[in-house]
N, C-alpha and C. Protein backbone atom coordinates (compact mmCIF):
# COMPACT_ATOMS: atom_id res chain seq x y z
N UNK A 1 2.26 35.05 59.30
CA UNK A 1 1.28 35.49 58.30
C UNK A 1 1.64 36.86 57.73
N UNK A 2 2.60 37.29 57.28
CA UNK A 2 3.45 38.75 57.38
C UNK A 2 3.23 38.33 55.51
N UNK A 3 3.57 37.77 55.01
CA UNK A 3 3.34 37.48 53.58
C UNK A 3 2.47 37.20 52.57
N UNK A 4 1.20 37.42 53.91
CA UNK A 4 -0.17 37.39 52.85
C UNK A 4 -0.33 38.11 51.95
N UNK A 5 -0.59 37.67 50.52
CA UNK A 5 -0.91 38.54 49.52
C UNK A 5 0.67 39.41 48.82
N UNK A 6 1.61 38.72 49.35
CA UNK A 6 3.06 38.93 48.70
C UNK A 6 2.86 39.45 47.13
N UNK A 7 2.72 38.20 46.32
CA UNK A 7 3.03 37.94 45.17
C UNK A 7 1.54 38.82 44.19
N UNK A 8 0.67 38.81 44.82
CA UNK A 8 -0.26 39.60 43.93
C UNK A 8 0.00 41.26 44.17
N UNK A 9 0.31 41.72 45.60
CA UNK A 9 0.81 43.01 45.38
C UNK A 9 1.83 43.12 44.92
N UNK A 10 2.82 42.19 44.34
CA UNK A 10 4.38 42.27 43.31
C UNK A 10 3.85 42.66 41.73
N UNK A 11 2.65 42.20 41.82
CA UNK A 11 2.10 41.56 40.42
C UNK A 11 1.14 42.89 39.34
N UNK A 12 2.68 43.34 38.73
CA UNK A 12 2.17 45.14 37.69
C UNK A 12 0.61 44.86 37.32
N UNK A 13 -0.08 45.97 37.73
CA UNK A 13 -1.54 46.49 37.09
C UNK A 13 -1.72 46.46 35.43
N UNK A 14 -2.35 45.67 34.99
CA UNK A 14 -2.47 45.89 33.54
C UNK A 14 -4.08 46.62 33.39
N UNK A 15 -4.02 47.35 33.21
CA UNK A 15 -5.44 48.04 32.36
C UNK A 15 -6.36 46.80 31.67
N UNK A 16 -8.06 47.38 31.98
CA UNK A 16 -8.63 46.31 31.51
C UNK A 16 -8.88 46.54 30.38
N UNK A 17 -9.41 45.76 29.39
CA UNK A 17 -9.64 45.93 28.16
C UNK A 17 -10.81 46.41 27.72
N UNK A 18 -11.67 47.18 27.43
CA UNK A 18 -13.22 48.12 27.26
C UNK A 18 -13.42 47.36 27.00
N UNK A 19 -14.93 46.66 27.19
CA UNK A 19 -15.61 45.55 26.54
C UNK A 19 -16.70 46.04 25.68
N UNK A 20 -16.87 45.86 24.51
CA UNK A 20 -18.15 46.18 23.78
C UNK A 20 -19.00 45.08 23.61
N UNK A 21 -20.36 45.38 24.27
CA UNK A 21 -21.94 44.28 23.99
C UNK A 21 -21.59 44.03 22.38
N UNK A 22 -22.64 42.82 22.36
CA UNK A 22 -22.73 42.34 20.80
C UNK A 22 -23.96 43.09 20.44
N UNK A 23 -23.94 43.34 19.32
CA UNK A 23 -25.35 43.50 18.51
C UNK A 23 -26.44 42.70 19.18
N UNK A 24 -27.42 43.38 19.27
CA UNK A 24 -28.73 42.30 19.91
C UNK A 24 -28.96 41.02 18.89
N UNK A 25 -28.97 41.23 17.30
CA UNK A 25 -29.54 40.19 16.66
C UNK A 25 -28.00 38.85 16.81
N UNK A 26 -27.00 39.28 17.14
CA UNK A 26 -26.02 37.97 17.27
C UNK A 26 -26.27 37.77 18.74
N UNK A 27 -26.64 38.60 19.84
CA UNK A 27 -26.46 38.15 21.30
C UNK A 27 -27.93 37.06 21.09
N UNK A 28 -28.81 37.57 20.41
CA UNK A 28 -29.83 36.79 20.58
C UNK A 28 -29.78 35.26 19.82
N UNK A 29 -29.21 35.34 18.45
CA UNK A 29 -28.76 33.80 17.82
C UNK A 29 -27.78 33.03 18.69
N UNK A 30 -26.74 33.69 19.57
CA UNK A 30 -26.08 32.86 20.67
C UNK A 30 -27.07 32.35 21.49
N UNK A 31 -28.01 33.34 22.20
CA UNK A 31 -28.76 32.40 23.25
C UNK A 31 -29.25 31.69 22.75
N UNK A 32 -30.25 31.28 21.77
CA UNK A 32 -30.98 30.66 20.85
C UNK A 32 -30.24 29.30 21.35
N UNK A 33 -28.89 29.52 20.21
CA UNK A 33 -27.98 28.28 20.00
C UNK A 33 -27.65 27.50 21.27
N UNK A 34 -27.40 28.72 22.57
CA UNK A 34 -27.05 27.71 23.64
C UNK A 34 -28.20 27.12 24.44
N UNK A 35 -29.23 27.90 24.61
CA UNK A 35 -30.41 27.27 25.08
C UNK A 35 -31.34 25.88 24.05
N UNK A 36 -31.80 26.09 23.57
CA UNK A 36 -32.83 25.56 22.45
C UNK A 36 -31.75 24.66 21.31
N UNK A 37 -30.75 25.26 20.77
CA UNK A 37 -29.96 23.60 19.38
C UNK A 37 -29.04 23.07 20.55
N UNK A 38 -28.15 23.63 21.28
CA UNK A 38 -27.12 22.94 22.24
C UNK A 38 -28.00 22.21 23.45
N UNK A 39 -29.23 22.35 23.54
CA UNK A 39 -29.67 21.53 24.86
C UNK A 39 -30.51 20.19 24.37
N UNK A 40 -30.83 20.98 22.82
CA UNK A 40 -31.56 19.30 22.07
C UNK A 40 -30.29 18.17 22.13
N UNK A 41 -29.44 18.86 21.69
CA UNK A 41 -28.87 17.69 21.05
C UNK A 41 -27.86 16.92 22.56
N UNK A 42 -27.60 17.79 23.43
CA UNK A 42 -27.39 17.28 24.90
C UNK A 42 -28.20 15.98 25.08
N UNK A 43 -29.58 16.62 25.06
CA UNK A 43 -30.96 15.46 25.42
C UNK A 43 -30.74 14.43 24.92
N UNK A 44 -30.62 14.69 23.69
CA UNK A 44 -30.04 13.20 22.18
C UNK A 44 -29.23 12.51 23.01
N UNK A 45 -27.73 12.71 22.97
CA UNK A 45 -26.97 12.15 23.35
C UNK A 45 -27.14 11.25 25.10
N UNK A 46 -27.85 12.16 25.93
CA UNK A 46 -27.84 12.01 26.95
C UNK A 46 -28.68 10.47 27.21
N UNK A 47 -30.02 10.50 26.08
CA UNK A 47 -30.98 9.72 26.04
C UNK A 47 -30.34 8.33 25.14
N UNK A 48 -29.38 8.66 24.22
CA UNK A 48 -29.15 7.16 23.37
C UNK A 48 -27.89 6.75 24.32
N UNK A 49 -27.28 6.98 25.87
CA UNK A 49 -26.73 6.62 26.81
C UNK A 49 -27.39 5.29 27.45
């Protein structure tokens, strides 16, 4: 067991990338879309199965 974790301590550090939040009025039309239009139309499909 002398080689645990070999290849990820070989493996160069890249810096993460800063993440910037969305605007509230697009974070909020995403949830919208994934909760409430993407779960109707799930139901649809799920139901004419």
């Amino acid at each position: 067991m002398t080689k645990a974790g070999k290849v990820r301590s070989q493996t160069p550090k890249i810096p993460p990338k800063p993440k910037k939040n969305l605007i509230p009025r697009r974070r909020n039309s995403r949830n919208y879309r994934r909760r409430v239009v993407y779960a109707a139309s799930a139901a649809q499909t799920a139901e004419a199965e």
